[in-house]
PDB file of N, CA and C in Angstrom:
ATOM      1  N   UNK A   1     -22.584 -26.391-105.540  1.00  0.00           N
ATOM      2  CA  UNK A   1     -23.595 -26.732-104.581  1.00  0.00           C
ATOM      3  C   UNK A   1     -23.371 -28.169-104.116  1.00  0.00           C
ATOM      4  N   UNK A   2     -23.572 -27.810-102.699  1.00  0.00           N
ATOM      5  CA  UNK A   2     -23.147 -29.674-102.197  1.00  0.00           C
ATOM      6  C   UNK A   2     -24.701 -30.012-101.967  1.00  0.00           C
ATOM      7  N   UNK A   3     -24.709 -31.327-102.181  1.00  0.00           N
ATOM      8  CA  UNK A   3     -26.203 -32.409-101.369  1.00  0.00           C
ATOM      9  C   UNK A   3     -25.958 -33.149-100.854  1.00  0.00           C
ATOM     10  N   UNK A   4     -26.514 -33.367 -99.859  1.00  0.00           N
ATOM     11  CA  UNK A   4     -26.688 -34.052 -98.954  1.00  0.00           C
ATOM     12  C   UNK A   4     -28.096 -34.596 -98.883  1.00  0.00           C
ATOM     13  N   UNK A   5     -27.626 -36.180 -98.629  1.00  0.00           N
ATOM     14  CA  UNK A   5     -28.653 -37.379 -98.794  1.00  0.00           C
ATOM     15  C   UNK A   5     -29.017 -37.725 -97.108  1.00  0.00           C
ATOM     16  N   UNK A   6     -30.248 -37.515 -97.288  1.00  0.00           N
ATOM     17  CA  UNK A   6     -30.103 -38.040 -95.192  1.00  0.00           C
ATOM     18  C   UNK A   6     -30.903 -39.526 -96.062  1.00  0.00           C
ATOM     19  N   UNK A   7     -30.447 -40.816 -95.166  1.00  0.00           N
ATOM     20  CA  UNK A   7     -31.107 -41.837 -95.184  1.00  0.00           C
ATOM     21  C   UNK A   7     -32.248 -42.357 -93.834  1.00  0.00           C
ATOM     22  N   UNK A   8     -33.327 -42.630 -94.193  1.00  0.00           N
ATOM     23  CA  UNK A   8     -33.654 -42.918 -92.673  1.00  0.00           C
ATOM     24  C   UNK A   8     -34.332 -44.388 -92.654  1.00  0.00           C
ATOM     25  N   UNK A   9     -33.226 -44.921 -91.815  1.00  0.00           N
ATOM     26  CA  UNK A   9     -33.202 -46.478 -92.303  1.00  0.00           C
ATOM     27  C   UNK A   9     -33.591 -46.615 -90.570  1.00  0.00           C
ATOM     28  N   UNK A  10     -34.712 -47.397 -90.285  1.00  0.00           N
ATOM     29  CA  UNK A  10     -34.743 -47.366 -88.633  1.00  0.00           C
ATOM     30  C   UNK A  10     -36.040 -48.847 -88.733  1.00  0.00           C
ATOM     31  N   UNK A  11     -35.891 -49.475 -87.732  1.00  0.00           N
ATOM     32  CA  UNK A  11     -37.058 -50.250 -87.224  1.00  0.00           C
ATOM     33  C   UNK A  11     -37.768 -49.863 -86.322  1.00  0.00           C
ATOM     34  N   UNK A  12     -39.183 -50.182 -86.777  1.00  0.00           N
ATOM     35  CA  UNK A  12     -40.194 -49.637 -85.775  1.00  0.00           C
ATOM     36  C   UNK A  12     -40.254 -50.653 -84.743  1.00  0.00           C
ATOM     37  N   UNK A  13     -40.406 -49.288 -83.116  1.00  0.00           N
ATOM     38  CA  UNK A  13     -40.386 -50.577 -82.213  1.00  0.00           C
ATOM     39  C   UNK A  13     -41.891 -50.672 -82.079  1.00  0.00           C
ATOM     40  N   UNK A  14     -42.572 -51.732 -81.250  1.00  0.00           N
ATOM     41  CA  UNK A  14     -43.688 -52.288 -80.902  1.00  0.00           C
ATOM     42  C   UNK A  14     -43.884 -51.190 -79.644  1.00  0.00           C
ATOM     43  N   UNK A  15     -45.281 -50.944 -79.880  1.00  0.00           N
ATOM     44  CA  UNK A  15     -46.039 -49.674 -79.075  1.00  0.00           C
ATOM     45  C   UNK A  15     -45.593 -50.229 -77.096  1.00  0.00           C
ATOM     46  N   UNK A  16     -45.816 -51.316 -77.068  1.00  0.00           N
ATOM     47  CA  UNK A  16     -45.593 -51.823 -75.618  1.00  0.00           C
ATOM     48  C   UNK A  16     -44.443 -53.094 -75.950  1.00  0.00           C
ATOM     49  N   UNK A  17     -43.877 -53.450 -74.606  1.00  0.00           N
ATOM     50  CA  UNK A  17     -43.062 -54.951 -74.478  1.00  0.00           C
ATOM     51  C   UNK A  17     -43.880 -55.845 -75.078  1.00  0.00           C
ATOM     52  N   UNK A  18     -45.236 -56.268 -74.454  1.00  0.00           N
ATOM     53  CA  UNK A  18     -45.842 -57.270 -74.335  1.00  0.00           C
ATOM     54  C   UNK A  18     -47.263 -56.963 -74.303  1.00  0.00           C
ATOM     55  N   UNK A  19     -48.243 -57.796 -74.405  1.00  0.00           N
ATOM     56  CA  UNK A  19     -49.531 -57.866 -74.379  1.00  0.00           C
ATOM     57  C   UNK A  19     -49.742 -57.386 -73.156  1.00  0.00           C
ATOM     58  N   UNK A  20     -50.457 -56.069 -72.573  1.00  0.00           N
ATOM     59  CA  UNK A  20     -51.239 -55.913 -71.266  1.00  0.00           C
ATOM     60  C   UNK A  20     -50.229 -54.816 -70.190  1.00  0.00           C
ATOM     61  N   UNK A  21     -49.219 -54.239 -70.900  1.00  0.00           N
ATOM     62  CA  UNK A  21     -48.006 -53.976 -70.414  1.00  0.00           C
ATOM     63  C   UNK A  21     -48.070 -52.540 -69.724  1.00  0.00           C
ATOM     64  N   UNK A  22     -47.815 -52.322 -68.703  1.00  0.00           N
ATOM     65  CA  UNK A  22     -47.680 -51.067 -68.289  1.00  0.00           C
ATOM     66  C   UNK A  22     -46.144 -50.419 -67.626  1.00  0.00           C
ATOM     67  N   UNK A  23     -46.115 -48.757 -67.166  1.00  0.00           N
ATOM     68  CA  UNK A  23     -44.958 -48.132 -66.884  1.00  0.00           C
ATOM     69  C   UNK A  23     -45.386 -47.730 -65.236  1.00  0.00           C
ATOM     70  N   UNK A  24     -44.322 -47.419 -64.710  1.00  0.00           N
ATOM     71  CA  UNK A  24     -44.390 -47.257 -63.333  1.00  0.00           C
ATOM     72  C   UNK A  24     -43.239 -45.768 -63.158  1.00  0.00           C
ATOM     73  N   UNK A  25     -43.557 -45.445 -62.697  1.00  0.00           N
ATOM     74  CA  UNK A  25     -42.625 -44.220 -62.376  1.00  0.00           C
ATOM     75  C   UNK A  25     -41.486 -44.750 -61.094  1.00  0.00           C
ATOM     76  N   UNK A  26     -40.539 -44.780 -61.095  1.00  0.00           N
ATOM     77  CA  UNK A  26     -39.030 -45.582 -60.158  1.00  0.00           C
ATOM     78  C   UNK A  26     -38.431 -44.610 -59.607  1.00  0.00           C
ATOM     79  N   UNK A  27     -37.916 -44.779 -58.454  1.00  0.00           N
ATOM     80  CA  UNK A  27     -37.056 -44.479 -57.888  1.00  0.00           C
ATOM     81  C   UNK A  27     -36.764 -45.447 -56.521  1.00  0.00           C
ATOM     82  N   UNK A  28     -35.172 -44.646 -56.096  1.00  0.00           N
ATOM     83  CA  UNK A  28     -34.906 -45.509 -55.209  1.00  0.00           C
ATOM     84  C   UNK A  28     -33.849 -44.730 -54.107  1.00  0.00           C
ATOM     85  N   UNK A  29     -34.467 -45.127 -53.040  1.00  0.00           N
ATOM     86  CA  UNK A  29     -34.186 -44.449 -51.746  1.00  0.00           C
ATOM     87  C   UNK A  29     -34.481 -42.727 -52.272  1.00  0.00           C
ATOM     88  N   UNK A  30     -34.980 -41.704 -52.569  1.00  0.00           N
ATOM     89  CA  UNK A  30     -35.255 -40.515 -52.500  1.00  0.00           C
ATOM     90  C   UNK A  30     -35.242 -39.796 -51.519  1.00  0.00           C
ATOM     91  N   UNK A  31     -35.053 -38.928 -50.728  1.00  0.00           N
ATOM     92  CA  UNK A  31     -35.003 -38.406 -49.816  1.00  0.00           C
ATOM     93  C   UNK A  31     -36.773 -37.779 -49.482  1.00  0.00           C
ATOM     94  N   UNK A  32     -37.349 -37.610 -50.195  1.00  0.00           N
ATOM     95  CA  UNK A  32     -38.654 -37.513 -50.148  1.00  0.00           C
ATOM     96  C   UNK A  32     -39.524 -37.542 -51.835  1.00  0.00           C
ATOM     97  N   UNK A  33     -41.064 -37.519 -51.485  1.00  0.00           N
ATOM     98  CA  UNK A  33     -41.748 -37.680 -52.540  1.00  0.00           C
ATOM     99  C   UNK A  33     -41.665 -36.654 -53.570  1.00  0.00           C
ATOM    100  N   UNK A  34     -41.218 -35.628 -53.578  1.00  0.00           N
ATOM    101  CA  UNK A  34     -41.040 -33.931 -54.603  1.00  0.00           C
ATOM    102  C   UNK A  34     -39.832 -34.216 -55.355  1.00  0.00           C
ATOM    103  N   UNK A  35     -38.700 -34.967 -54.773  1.00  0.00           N
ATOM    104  CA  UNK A  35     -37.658 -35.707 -55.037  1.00  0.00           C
ATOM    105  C   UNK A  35     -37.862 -36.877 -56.028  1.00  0.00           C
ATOM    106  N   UNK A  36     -38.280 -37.755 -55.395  1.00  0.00           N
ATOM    107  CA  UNK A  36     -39.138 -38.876 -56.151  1.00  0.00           C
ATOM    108  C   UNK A  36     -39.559 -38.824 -57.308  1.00  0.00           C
ATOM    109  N   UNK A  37     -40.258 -37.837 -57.574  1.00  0.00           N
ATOM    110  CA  UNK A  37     -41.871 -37.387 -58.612  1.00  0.00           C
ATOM    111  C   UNK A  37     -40.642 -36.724 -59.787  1.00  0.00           C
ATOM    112  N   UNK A  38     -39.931 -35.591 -59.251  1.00  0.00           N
ATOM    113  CA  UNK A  38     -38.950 -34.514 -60.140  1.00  0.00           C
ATOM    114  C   UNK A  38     -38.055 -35.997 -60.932  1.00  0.00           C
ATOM    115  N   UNK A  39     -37.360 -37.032 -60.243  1.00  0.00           N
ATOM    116  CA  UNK A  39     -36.569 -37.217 -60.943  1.00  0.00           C
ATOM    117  C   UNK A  39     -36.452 -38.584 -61.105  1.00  0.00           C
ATOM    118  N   UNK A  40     -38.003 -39.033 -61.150  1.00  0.00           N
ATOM    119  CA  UNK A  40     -38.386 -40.492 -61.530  1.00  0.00           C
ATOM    120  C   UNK A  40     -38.281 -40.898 -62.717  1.00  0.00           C
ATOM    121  N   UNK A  41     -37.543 -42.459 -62.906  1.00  0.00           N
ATOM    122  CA  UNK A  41     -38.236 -42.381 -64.564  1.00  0.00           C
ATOM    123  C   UNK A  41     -39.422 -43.275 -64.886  1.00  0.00           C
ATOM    124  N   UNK A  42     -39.869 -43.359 -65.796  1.00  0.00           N
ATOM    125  CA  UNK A  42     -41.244 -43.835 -66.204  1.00  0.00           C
ATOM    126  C   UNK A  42     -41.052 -45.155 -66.919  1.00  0.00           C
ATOM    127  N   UNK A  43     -40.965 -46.247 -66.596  1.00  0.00           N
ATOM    128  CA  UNK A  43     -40.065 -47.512 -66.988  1.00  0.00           C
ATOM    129  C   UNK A  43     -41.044 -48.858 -67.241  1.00  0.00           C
ATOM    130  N   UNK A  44     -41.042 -48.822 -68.648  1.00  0.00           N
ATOM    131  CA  UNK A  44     -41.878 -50.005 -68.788  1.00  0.00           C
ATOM    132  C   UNK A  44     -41.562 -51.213 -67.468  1.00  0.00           C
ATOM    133  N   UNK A  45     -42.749 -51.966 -66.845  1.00  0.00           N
ATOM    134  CA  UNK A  45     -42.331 -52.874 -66.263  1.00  0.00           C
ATOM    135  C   UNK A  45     -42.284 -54.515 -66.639  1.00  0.00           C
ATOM    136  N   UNK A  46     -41.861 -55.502 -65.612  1.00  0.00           N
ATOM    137  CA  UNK A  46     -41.584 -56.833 -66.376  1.00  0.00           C
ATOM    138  C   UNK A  46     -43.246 -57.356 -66.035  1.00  0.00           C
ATOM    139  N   UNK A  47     -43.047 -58.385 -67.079  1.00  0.00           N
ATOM    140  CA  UNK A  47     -44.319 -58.997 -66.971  1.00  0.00           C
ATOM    141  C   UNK A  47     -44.944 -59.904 -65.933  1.00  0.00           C
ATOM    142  N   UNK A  48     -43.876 -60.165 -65.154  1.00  0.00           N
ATOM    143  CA  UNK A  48     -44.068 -60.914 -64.151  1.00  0.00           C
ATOM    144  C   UNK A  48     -44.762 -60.056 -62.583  1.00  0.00           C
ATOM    145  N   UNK A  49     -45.045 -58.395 -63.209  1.00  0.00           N
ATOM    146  CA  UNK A  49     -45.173 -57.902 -62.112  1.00  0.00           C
ATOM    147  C   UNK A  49     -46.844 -57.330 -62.559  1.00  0.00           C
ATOM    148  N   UNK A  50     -47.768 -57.138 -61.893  1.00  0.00           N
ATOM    149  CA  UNK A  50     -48.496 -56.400 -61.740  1.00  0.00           C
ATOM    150  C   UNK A  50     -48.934 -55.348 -61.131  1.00  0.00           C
ATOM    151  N   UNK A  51     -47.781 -54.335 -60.397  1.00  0.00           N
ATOM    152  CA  UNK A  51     -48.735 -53.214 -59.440  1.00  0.00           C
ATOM    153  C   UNK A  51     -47.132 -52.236 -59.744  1.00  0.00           C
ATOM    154  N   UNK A  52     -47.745 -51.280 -59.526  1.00  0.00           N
ATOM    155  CA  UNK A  52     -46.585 -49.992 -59.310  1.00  0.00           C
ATOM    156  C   UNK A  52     -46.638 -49.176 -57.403  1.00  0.00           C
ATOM    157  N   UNK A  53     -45.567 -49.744 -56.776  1.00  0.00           N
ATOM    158  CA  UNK A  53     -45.223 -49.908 -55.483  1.00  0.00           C
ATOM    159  C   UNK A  53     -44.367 -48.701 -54.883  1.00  0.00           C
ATOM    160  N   UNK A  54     -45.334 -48.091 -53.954  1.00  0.00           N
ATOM    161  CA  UNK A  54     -44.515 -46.879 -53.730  1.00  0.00           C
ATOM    162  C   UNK A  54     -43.954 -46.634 -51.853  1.00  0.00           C
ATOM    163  N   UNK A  55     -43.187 -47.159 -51.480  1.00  0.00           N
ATOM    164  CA  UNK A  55     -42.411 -47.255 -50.178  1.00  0.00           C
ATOM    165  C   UNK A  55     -42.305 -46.146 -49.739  1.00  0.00           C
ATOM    166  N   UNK A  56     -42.852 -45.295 -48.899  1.00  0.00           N
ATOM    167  CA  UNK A  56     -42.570 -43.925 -47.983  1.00  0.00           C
ATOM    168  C   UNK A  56     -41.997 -44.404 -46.374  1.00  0.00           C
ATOM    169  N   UNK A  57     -40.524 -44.050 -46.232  1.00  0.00           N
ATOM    170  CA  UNK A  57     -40.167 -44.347 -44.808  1.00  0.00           C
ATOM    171  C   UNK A  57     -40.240 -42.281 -43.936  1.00  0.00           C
ATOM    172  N   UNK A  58     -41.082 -42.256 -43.065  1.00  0.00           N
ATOM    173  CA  UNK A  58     -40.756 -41.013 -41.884  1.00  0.00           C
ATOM    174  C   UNK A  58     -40.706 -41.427 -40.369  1.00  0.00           C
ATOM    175  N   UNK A  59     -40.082 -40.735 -39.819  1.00  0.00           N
ATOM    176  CA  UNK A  59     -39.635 -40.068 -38.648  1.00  0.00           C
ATOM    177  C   UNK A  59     -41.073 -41.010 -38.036  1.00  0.00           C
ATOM    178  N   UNK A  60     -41.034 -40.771 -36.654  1.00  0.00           N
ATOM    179  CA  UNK A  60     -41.755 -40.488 -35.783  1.00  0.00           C
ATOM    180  C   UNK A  60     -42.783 -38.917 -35.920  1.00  0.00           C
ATOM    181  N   UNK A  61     -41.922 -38.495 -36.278  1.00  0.00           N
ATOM    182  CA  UNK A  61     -42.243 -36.924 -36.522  1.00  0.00           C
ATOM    183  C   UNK A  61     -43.064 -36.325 -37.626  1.00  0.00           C
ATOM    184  N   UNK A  62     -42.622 -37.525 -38.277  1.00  0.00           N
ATOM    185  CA  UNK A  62     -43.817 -37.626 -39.740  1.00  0.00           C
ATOM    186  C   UNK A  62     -42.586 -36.909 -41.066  1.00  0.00           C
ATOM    187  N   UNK A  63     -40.931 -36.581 -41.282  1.00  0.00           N
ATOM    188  CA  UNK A  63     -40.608 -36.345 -41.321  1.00  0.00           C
ATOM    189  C   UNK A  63     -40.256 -37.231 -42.295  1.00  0.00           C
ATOM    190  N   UNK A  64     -40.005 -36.917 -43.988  1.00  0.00           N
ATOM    191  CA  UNK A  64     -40.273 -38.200 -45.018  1.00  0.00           C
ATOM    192  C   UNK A  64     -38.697 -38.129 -45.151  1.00  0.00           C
ATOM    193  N   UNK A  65     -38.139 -39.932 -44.895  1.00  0.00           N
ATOM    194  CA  UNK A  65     -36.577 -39.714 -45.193  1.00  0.00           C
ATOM    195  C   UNK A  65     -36.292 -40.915 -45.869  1.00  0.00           C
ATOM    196  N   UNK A  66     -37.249 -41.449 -45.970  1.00  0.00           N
ATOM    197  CA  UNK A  66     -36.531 -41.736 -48.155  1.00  0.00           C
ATOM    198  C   UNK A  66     -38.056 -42.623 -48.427  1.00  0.00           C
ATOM    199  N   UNK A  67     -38.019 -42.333 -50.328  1.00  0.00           N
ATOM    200  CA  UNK A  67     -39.320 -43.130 -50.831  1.00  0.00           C
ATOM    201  C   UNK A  67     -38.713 -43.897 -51.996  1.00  0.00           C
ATOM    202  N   UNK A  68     -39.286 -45.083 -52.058  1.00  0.00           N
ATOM    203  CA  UNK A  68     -38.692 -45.800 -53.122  1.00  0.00           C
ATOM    204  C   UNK A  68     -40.304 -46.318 -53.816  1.00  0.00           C
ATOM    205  N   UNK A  69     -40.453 -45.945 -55.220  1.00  0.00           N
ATOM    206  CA  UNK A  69     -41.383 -46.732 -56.249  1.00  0.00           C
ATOM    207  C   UNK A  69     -40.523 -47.477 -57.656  1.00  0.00           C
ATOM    208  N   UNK A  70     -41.303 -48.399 -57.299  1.00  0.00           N
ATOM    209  CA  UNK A  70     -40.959 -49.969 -58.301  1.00  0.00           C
ATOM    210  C   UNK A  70     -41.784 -50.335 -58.599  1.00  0.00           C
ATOM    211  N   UNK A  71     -41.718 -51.044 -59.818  1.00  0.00           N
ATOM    212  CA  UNK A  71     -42.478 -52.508 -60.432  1.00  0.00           C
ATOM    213  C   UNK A  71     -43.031 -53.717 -59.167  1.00  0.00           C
ATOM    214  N   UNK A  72     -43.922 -53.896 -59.016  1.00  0.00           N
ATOM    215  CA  UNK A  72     -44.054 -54.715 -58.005  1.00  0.00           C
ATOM    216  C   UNK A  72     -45.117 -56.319 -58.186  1.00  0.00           C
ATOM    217  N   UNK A  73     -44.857 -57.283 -57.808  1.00  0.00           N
ATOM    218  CA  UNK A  73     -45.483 -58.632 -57.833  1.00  0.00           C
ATOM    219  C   UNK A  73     -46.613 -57.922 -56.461  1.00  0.00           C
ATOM    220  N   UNK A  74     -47.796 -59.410 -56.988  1.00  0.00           N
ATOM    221  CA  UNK A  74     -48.359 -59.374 -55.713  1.00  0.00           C
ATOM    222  C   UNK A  74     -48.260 -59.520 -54.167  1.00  0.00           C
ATOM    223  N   UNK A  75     -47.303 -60.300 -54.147  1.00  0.00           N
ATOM    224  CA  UNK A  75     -46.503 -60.857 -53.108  1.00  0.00           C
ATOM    225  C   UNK A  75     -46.307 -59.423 -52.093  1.00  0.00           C
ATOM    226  N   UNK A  76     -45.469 -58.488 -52.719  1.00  0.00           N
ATOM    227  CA  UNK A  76     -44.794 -57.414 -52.526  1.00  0.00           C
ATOM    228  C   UNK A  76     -45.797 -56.039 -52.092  1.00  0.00           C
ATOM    229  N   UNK A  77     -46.826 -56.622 -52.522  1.00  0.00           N
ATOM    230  CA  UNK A  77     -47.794 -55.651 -52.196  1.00  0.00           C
ATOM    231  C   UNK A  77     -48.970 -56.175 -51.003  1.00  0.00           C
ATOM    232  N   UNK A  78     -48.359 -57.634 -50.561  1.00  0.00           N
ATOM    233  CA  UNK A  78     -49.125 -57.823 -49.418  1.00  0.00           C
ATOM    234  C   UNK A  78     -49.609 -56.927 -48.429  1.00  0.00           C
ATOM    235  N   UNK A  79     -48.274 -55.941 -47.663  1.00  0.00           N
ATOM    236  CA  UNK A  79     -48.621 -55.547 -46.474  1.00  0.00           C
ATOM    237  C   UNK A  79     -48.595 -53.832 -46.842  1.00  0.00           C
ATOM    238  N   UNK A  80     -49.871 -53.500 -47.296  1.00  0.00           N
ATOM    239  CA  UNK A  80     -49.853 -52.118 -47.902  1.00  0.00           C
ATOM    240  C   UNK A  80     -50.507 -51.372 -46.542  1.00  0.00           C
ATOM    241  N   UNK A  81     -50.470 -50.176 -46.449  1.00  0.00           N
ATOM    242  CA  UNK A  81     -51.012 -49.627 -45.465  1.00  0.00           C
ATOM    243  C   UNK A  81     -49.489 -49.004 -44.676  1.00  0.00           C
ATOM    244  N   UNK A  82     -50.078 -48.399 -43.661  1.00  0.00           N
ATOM    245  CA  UNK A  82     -48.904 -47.971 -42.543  1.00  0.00           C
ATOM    246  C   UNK A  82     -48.433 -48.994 -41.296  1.00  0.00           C
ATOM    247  N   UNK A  83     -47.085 -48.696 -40.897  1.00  0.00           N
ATOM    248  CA  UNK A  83     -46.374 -50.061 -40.138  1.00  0.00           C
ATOM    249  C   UNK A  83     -45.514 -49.346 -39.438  1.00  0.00           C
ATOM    250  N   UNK A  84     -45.805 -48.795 -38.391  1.00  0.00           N
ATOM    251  CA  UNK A  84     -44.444 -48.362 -37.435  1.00  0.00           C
ATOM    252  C   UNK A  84     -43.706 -49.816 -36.724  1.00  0.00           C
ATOM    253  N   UNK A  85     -42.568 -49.212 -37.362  1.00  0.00           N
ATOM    254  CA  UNK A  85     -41.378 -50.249 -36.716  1.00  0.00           C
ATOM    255  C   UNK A  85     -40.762 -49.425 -35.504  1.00  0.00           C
ATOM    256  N   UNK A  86     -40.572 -50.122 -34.336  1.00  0.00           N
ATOM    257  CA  UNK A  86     -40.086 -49.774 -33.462  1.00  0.00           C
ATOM    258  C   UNK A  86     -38.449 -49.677 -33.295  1.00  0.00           C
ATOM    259  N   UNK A  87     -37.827 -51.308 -34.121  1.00  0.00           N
ATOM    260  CA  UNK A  87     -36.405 -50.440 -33.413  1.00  0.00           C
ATOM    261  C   UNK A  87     -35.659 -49.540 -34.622  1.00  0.00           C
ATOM    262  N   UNK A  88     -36.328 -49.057 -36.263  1.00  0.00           N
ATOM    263  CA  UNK A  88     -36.066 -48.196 -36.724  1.00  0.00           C
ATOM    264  C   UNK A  88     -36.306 -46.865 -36.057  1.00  0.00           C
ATOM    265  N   UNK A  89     -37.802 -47.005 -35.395  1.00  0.00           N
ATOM    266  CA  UNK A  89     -38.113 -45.433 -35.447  1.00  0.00           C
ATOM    267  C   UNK A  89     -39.088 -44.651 -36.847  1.00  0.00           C
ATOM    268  N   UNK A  90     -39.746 -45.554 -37.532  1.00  0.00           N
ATOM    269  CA  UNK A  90     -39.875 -45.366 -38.915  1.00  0.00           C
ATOM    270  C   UNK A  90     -41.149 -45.718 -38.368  1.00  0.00           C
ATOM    271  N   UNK A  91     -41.815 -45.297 -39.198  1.00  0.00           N
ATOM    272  CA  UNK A  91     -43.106 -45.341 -40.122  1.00  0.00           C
ATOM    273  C   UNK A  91     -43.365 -45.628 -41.251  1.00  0.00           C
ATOM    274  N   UNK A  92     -43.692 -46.774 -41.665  1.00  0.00           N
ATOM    275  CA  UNK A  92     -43.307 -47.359 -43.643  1.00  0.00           C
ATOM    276  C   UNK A  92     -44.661 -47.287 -44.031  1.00  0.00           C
ATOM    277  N   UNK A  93     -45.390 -46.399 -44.814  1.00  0.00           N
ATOM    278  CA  UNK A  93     -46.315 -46.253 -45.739  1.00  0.00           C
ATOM    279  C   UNK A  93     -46.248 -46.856 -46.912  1.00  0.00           C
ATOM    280  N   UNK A  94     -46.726 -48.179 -47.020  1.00  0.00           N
ATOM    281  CA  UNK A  94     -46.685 -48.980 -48.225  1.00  0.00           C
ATOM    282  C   UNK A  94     -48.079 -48.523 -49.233  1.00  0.00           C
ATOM    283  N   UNK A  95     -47.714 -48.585 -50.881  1.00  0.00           N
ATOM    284  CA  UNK A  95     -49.324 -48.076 -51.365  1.00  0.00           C
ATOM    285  C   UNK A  95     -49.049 -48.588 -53.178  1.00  0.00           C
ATOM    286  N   UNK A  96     -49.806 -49.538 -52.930  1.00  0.00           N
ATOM    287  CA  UNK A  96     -49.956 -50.347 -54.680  1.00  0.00           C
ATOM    288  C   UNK A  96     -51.065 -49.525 -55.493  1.00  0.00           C
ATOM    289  N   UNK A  97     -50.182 -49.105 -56.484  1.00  0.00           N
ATOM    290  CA  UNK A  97     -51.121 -48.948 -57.785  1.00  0.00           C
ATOM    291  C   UNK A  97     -51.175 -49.207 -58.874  1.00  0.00           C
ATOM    292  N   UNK A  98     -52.770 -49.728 -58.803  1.00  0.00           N
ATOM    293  CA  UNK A  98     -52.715 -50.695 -59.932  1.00  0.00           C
ATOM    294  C   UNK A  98     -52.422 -50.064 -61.813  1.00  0.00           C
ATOM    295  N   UNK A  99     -51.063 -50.866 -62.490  1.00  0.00           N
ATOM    296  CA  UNK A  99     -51.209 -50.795 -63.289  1.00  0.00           C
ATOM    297  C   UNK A  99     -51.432 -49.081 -63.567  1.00  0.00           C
ATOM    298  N   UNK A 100     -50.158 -48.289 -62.717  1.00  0.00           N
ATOM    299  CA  UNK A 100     -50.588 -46.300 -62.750  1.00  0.00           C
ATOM    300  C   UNK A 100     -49.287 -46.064 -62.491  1.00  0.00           C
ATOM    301  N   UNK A 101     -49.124 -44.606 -62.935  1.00  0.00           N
ATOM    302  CA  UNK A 101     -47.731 -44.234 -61.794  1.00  0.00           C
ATOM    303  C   UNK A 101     -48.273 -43.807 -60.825  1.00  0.00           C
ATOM    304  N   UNK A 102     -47.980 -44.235 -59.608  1.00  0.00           N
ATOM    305  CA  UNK A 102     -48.412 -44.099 -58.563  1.00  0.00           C
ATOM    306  C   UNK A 102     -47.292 -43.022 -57.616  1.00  0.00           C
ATOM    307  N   UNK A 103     -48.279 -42.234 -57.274  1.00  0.00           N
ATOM    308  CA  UNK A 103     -47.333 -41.122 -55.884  1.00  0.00           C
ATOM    309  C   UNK A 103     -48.341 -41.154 -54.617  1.00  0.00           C
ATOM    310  N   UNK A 104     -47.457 -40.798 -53.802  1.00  0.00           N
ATOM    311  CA  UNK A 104     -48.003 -40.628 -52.236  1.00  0.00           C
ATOM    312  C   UNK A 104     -48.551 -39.237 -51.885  1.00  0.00           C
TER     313      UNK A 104
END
């Protein structure tokens, strides 16, 4: 008869990074939000940021052709709301959430 010894030698990590710490669900350039959501990851963020930032660019047509969510400063979350740019052709749906994973 053979034995076998399992050892389980491991350090525990700390429940969060830091004091107050939250995750944001990421991605970048996606082709749309179903895209986004399926194959986001959920990523502790840095401390220097407070909001989880979710970028929707469409068409004229309303036609979603790429979304990007990040870790975001306040700064970055100034101009939230909708913004048609003219010489894209775009429509940029900006939308901060606080301290959530945030989707559109």
């Amino acid at each position: 008869m053979r034995r076998v010894i399992l050892s389980s030698r491991f350090q525990p990590c700390p429940a969060t990074p830091f004091p107050n710490s939250f995750k944001c669900f990421t991605c970048d350039n996606a082709v749309d939000n179903y895209n986004c959501n399926r194959w986001a990851e959920d990523r502790w963020c840095p401390e220097s940021t407070q909001y989880c930032l979710t970028v929707h660019l469409f068409t004229d047509h309303g036609k979603s052709t790429s979304v990007t969510k990040k870790c975001a400063t306040g700064e970055e979350c100034h101009f939230v709301g909708c913004h048609h740019h003219r010489e894209s052709g775009h429509t940029v749906s900006t939308a901060p959430s606080f301290r959530a994973a945030g989707w559109v």
